[in-house]
PDB file of N, CA and C in Angstrom:
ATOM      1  N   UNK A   1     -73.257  45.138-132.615  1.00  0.00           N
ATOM      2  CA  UNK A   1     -72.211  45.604-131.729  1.00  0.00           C
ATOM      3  C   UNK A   1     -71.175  46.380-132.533  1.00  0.00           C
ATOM      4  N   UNK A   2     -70.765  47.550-132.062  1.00  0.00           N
ATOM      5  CA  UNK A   2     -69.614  48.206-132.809  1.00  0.00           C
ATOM      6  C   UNK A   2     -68.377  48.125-132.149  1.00  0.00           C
ATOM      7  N   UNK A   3     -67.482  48.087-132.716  1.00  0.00           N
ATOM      8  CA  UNK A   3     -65.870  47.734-132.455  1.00  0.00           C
ATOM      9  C   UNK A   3     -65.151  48.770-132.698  1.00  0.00           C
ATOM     10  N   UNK A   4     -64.632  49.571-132.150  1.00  0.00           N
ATOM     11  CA  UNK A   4     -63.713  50.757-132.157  1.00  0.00           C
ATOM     12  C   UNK A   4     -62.285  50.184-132.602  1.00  0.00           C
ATOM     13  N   UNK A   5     -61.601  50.356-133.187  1.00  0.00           N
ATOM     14  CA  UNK A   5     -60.044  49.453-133.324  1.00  0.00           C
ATOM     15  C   UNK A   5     -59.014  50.910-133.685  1.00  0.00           C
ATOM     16  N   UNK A   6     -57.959  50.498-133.003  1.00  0.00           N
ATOM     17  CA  UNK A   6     -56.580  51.335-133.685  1.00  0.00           C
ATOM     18  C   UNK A   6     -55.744  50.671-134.258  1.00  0.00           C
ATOM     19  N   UNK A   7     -54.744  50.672-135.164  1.00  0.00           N
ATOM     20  CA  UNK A   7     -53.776  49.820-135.841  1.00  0.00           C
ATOM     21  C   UNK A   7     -52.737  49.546-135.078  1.00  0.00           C
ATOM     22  N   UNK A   8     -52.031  48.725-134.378  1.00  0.00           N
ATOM     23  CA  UNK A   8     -51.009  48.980-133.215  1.00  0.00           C
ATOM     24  C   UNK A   8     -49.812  48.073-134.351  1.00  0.00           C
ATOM     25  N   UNK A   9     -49.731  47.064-135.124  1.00  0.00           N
ATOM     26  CA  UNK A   9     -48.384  47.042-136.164  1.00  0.00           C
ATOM     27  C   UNK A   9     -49.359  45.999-137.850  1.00  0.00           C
ATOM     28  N   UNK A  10     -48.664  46.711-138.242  1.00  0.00           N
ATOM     29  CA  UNK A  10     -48.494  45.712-139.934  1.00  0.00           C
ATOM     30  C   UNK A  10     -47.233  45.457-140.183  1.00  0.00           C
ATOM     31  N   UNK A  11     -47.265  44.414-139.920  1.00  0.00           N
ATOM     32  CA  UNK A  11     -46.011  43.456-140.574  1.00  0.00           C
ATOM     33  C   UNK A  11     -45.778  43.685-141.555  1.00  0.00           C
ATOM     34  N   UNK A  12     -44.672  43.188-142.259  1.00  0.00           N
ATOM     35  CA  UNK A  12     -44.368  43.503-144.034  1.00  0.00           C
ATOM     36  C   UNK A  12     -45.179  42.187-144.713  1.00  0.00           C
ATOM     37  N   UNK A  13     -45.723  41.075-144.058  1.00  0.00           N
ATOM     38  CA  UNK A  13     -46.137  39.940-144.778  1.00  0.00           C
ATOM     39  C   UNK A  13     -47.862  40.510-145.028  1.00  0.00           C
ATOM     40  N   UNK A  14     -47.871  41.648-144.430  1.00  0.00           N
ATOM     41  CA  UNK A  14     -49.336  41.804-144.497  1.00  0.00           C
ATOM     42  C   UNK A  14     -49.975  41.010-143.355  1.00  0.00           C
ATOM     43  N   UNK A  15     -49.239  41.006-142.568  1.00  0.00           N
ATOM     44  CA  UNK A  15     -50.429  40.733-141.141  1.00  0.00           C
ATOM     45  C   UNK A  15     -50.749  41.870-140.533  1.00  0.00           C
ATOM     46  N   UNK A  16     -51.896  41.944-139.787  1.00  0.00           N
ATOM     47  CA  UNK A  16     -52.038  43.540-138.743  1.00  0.00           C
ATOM     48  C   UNK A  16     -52.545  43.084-137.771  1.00  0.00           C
ATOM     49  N   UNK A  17     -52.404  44.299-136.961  1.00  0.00           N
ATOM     50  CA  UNK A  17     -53.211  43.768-134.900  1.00  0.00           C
ATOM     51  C   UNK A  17     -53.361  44.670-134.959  1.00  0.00           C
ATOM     52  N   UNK A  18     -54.372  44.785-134.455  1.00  0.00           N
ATOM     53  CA  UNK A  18     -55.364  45.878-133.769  1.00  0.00           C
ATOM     54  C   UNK A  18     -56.022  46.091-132.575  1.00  0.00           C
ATOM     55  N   UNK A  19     -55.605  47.280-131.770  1.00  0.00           N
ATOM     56  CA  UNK A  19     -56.522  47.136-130.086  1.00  0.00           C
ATOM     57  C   UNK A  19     -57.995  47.926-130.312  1.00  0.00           C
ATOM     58  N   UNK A  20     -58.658  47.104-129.910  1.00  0.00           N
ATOM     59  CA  UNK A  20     -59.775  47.376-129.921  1.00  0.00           C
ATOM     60  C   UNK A  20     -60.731  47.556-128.670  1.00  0.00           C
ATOM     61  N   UNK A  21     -62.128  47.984-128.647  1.00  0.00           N
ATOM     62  CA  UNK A  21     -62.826  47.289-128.012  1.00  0.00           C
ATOM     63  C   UNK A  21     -64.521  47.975-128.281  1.00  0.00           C
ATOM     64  N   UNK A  22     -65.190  46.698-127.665  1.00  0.00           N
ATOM     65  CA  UNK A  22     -66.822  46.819-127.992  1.00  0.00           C
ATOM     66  C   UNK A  22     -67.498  48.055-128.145  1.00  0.00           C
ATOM     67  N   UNK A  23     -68.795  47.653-127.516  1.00  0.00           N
ATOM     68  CA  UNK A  23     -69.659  48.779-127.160  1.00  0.00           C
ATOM     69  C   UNK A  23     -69.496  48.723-125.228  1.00  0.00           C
ATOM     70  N   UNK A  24     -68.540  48.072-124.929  1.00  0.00           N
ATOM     71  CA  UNK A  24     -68.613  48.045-123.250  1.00  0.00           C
ATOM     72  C   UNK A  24     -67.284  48.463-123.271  1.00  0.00           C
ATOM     73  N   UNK A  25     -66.963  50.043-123.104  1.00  0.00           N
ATOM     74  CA  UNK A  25     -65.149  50.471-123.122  1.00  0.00           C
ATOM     75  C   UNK A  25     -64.116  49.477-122.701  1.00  0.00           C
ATOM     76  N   UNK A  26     -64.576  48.611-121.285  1.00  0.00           N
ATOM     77  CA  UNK A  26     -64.044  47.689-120.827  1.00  0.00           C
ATOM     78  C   UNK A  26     -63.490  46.505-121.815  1.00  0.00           C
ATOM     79  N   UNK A  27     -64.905  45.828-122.872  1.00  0.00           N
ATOM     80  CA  UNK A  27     -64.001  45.113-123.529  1.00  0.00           C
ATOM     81  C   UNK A  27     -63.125  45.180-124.309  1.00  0.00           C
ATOM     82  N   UNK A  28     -61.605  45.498-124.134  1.00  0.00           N
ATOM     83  CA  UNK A  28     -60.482  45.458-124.742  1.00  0.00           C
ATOM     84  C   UNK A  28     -59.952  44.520-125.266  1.00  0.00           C
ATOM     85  N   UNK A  29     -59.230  44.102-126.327  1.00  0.00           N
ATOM     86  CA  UNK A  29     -58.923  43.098-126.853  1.00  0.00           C
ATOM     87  C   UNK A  29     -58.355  43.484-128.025  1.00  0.00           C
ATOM     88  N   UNK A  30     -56.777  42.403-128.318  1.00  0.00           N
ATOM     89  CA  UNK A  30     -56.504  42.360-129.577  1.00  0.00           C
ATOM     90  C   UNK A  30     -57.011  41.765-130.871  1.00  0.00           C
ATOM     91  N   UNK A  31     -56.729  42.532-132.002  1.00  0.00           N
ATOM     92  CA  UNK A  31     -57.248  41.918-133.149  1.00  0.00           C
ATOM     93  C   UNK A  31     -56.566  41.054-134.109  1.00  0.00           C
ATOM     94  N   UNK A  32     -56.239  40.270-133.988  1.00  0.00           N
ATOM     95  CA  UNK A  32     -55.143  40.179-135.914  1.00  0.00           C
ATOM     96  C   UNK A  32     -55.968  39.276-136.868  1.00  0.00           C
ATOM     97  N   UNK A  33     -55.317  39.948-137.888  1.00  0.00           N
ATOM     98  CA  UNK A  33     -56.196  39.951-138.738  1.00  0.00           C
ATOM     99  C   UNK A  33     -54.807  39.663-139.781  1.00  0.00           C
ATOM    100  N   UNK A  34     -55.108  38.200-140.543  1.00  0.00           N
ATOM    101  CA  UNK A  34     -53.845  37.376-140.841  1.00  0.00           C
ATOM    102  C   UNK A  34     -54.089  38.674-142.507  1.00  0.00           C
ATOM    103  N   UNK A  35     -52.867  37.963-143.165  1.00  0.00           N
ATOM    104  CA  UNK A  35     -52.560  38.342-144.653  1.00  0.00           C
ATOM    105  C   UNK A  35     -53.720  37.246-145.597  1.00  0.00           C
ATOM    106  N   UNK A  36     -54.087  37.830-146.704  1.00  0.00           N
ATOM    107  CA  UNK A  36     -55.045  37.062-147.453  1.00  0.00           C
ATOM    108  C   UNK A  36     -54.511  35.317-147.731  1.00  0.00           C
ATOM    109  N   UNK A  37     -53.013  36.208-148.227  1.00  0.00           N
ATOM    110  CA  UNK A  37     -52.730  34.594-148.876  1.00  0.00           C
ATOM    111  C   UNK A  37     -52.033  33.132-147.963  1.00  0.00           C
ATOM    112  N   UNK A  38     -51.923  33.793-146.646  1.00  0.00           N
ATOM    113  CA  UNK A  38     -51.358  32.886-145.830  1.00  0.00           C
ATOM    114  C   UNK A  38     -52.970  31.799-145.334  1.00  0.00           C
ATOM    115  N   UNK A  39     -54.058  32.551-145.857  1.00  0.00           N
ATOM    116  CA  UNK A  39     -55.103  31.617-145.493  1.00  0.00           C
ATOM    117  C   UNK A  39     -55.546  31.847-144.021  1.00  0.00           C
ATOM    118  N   UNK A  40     -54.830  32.126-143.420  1.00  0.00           N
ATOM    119  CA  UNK A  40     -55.154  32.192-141.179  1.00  0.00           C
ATOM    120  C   UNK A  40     -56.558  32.965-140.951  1.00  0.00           C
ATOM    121  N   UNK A  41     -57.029  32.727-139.834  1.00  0.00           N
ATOM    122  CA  UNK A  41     -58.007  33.015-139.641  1.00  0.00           C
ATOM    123  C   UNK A  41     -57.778  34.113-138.780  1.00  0.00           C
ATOM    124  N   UNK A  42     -58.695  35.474-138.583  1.00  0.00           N
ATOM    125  CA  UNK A  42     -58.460  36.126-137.773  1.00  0.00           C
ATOM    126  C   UNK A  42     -58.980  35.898-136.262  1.00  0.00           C
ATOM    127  N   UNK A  43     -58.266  36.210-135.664  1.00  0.00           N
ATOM    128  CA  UNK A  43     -58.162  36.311-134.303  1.00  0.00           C
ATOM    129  C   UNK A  43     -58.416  37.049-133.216  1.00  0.00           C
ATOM    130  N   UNK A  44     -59.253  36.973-132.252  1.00  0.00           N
ATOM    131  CA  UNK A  44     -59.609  37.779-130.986  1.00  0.00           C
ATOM    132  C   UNK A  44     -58.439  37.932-130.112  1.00  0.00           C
ATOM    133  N   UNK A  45     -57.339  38.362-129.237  1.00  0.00           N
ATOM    134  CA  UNK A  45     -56.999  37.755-128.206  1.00  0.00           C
ATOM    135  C   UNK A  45     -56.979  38.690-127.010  1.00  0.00           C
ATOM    136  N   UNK A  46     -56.915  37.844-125.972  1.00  0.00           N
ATOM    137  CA  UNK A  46     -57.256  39.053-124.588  1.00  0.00           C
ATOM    138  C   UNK A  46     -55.882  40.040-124.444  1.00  0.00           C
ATOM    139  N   UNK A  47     -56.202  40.932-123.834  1.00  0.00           N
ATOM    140  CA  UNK A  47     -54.602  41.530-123.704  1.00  0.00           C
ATOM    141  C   UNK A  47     -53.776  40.607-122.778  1.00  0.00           C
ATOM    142  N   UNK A  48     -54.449  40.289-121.922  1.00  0.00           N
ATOM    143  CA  UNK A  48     -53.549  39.470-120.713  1.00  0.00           C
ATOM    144  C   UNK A  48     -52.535  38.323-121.626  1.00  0.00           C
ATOM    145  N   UNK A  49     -53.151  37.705-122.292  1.00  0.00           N
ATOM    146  CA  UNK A  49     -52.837  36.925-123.158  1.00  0.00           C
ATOM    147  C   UNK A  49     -51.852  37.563-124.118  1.00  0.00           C
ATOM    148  N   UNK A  50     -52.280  38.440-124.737  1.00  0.00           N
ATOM    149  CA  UNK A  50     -51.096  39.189-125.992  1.00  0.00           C
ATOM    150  C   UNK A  50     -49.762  39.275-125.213  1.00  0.00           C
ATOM    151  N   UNK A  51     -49.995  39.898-124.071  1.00  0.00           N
ATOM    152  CA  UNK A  51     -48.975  40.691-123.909  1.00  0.00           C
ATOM    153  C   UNK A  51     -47.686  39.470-123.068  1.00  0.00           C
ATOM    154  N   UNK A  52     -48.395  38.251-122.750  1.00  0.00           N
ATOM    155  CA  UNK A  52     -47.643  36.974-122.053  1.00  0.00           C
ATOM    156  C   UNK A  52     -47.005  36.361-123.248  1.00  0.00           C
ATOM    157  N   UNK A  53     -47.556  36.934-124.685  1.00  0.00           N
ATOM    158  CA  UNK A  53     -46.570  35.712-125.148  1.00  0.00           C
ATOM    159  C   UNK A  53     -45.847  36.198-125.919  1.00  0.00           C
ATOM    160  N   UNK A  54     -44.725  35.328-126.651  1.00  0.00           N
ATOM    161  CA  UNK A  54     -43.950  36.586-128.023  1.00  0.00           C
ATOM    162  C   UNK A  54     -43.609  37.777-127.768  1.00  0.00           C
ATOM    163  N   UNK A  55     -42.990  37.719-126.382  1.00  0.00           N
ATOM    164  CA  UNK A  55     -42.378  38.640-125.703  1.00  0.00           C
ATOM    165  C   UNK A  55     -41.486  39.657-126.621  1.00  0.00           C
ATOM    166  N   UNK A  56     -40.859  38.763-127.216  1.00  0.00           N
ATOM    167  CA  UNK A  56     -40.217  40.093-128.245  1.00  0.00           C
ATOM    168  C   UNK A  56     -40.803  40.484-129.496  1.00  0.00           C
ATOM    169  N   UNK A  57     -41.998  40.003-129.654  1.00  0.00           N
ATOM    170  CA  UNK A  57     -42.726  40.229-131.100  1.00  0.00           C
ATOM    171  C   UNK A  57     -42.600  41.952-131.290  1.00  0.00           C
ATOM    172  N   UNK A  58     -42.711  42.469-132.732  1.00  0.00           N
ATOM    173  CA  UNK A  58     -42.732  43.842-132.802  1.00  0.00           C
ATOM    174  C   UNK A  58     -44.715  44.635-132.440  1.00  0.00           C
ATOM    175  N   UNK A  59     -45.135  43.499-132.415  1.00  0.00           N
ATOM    176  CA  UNK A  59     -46.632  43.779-132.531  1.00  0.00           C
ATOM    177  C   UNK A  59     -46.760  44.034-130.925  1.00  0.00           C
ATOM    178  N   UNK A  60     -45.839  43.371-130.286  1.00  0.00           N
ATOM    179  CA  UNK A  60     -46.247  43.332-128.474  1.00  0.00           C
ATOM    180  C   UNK A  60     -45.429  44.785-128.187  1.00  0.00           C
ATOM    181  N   UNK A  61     -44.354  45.131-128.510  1.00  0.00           N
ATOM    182  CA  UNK A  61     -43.616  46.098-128.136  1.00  0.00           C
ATOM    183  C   UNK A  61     -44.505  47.271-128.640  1.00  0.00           C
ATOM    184  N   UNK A  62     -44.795  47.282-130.210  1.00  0.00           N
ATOM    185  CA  UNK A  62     -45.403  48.826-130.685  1.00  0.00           C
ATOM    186  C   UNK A  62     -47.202  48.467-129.697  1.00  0.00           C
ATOM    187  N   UNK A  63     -47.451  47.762-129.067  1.00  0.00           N
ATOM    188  CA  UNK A  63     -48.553  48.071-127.938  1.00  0.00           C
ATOM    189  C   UNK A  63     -47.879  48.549-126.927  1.00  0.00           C
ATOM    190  N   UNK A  64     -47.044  48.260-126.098  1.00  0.00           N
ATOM    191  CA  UNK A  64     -46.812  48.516-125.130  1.00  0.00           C
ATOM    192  C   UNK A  64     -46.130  50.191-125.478  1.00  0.00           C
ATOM    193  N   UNK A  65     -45.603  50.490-126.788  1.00  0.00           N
ATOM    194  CA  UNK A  65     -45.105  51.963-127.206  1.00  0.00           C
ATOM    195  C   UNK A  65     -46.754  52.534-127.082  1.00  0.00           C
ATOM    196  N   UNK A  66     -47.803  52.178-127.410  1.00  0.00           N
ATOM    197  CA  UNK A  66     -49.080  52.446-127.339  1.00  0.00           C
ATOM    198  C   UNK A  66     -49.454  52.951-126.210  1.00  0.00           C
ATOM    199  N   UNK A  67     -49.590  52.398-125.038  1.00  0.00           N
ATOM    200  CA  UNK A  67     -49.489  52.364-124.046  1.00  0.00           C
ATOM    201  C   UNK A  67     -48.649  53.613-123.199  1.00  0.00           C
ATOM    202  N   UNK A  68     -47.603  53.383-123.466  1.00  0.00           N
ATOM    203  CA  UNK A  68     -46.614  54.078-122.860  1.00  0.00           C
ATOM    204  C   UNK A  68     -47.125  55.610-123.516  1.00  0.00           C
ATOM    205  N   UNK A  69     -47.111  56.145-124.611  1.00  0.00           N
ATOM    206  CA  UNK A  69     -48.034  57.276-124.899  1.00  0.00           C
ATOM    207  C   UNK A  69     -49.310  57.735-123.961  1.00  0.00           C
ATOM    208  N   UNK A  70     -50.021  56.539-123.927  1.00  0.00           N
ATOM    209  CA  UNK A  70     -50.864  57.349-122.965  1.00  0.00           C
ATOM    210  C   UNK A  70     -50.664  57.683-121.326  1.00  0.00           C
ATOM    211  N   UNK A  71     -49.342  57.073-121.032  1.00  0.00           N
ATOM    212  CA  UNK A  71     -49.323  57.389-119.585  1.00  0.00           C
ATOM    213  C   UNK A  71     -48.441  58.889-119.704  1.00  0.00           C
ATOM    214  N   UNK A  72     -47.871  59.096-121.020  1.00  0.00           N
ATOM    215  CA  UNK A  72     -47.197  60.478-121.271  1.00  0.00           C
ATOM    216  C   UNK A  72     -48.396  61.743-121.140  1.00  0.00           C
ATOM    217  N   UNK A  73     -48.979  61.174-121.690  1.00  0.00           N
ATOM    218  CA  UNK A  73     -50.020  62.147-122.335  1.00  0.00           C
ATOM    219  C   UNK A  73     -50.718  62.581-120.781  1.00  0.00           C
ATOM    220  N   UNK A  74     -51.005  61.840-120.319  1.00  0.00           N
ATOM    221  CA  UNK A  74     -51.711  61.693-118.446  1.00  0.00           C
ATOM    222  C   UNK A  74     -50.840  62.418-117.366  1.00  0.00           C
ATOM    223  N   UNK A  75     -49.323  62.706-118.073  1.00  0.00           N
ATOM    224  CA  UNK A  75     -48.607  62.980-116.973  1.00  0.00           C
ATOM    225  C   UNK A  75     -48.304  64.433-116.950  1.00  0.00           C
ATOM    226  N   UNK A  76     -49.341  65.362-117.809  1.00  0.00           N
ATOM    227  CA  UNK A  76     -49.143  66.736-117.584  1.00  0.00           C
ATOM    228  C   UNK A  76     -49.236  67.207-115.944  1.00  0.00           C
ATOM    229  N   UNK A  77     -50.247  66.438-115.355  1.00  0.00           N
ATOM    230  CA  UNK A  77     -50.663  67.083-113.830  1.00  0.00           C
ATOM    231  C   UNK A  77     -49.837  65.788-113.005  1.00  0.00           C
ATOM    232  N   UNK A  78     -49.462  66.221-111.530  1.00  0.00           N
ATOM    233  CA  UNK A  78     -49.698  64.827-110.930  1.00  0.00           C
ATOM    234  C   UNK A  78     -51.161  64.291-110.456  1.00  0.00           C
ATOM    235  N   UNK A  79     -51.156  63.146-109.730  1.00  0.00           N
ATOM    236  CA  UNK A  79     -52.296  62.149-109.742  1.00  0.00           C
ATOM    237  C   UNK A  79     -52.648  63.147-108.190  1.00  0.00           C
ATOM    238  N   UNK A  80     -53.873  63.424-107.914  1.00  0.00           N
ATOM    239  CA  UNK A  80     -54.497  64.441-106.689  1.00  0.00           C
ATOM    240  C   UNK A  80     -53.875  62.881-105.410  1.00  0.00           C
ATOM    241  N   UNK A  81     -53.539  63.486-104.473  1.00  0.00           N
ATOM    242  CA  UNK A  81     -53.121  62.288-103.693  1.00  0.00           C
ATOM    243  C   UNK A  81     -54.201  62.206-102.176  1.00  0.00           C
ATOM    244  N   UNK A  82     -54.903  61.294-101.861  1.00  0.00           N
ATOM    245  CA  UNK A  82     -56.038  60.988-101.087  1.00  0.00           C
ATOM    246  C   UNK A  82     -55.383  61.459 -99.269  1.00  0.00           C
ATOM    247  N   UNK A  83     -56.061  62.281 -98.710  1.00  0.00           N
ATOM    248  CA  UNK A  83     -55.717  62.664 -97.450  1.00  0.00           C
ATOM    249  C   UNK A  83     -55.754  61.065 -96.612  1.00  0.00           C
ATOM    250  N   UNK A  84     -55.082  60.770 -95.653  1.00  0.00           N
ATOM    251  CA  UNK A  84     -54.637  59.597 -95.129  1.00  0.00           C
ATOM    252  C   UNK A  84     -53.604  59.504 -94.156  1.00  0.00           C
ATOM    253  N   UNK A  85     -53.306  58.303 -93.297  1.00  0.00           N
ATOM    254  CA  UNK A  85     -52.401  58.325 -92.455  1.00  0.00           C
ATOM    255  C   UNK A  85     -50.872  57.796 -93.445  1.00  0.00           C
ATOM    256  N   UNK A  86     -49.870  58.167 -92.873  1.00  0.00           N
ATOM    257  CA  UNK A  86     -48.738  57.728 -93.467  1.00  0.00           C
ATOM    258  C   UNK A  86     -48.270  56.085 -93.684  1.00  0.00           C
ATOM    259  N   UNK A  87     -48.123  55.679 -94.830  1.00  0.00           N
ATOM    260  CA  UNK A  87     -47.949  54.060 -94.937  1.00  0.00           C
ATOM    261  C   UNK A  87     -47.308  53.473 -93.619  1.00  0.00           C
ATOM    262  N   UNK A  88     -47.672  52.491 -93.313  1.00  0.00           N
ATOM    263  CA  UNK A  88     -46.981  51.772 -91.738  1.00  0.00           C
ATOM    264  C   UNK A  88     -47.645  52.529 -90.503  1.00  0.00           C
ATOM    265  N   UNK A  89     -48.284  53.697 -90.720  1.00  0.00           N
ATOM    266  CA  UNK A  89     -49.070  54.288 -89.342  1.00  0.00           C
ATOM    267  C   UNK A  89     -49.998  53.560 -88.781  1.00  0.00           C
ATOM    268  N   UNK A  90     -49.782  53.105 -87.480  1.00  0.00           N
ATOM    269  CA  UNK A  90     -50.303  52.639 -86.659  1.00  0.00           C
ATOM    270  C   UNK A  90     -52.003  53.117 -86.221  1.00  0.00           C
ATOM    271  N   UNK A  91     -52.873  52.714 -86.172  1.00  0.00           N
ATOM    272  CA  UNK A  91     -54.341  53.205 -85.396  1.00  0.00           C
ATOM    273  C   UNK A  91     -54.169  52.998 -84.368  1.00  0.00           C
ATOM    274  N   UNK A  92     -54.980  54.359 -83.949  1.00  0.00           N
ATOM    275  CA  UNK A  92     -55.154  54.416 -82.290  1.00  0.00           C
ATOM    276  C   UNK A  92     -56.132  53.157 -81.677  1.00  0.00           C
ATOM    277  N   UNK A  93     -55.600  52.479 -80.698  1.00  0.00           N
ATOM    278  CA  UNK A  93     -56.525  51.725 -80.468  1.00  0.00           C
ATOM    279  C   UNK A  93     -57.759  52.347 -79.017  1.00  0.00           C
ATOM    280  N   UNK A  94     -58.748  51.811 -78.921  1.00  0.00           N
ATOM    281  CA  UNK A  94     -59.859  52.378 -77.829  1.00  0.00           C
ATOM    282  C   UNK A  94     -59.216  52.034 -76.580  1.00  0.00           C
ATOM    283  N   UNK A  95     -59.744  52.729 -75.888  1.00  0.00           N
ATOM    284  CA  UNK A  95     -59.516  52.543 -74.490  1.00  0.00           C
ATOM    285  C   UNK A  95     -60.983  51.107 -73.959  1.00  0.00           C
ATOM    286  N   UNK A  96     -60.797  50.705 -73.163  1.00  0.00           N
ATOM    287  CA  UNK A  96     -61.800  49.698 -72.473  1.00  0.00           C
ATOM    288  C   UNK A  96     -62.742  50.182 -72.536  1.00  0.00           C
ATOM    289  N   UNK A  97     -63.235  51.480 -72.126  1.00  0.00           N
ATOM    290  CA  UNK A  97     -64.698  52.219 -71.382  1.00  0.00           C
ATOM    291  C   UNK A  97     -64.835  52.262 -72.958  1.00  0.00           C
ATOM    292  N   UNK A  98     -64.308  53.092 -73.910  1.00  0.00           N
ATOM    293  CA  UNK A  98     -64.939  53.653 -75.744  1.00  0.00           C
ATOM    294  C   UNK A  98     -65.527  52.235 -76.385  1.00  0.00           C
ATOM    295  N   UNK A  99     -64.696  50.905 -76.062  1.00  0.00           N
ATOM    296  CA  UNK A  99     -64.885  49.979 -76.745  1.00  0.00           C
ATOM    297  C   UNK A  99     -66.973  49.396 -76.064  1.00  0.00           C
ATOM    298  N   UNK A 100     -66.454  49.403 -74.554  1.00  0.00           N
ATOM    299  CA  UNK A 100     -68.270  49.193 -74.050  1.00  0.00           C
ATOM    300  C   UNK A 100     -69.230  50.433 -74.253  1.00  0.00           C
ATOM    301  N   UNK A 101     -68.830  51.338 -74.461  1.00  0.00           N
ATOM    302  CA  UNK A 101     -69.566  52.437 -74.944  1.00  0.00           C
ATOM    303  C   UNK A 101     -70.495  51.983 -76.185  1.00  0.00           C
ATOM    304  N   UNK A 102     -69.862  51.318 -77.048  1.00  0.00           N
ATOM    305  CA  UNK A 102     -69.841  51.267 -78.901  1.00  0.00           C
ATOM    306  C   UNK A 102     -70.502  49.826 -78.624  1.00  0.00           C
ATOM    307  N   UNK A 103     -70.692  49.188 -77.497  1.00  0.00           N
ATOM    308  CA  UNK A 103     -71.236  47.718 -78.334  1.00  0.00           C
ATOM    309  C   UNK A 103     -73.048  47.889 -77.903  1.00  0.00           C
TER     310      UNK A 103
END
């Protein structure tokens, strides 16, 4: 299996995280990957998970700066917007005769 990864922070103790993911684009996931001499083991974690905890960590913020780049980068055009009735618009309902027509 190959693992694509970007560097998202290195600490000064020599820890790093990394977003990654598989050979399935879908699997996304953080990496860290401790400092030699602290001994820690490296770590998988889901994003759902990263991003719930250590709310102010610098590793959660420079992802979410990650992040926030790519919705910059996306926002040259706007998003094409789907032909549709107006939010809260009501459907026409059938008349009696259309509804025995249809069964």
């Amino acid at each position: 299996m190959t693992t694509v990864r970007t560097l998202i922070h290195a600490s000064s103790n020599g820890d790093r995280w990394f977003l990654c993911h598989g050979d399935d684009p879908t699997d996304v996931f953080v990496f860290h990957e401790p400092n030699g001499p602290s001994g820690g083991t490296p770590t998988r974690i889901g994003i759902l998970e990263f991003l719930s905890t250590d709310l102010g960590s610098p590793e959660r913020r420079d992802l979410l700066r990650m992040i926030g780049t790519l919705v910059e980068a996306g926002h040259s055009q706007p998003a094409p917007r789907e032909p549709g009735p107006e939010p809260g618009a009501a459907a026409a309902e059938p008349t009696p005769g259309e509804a025995a027509k249809t069964l």
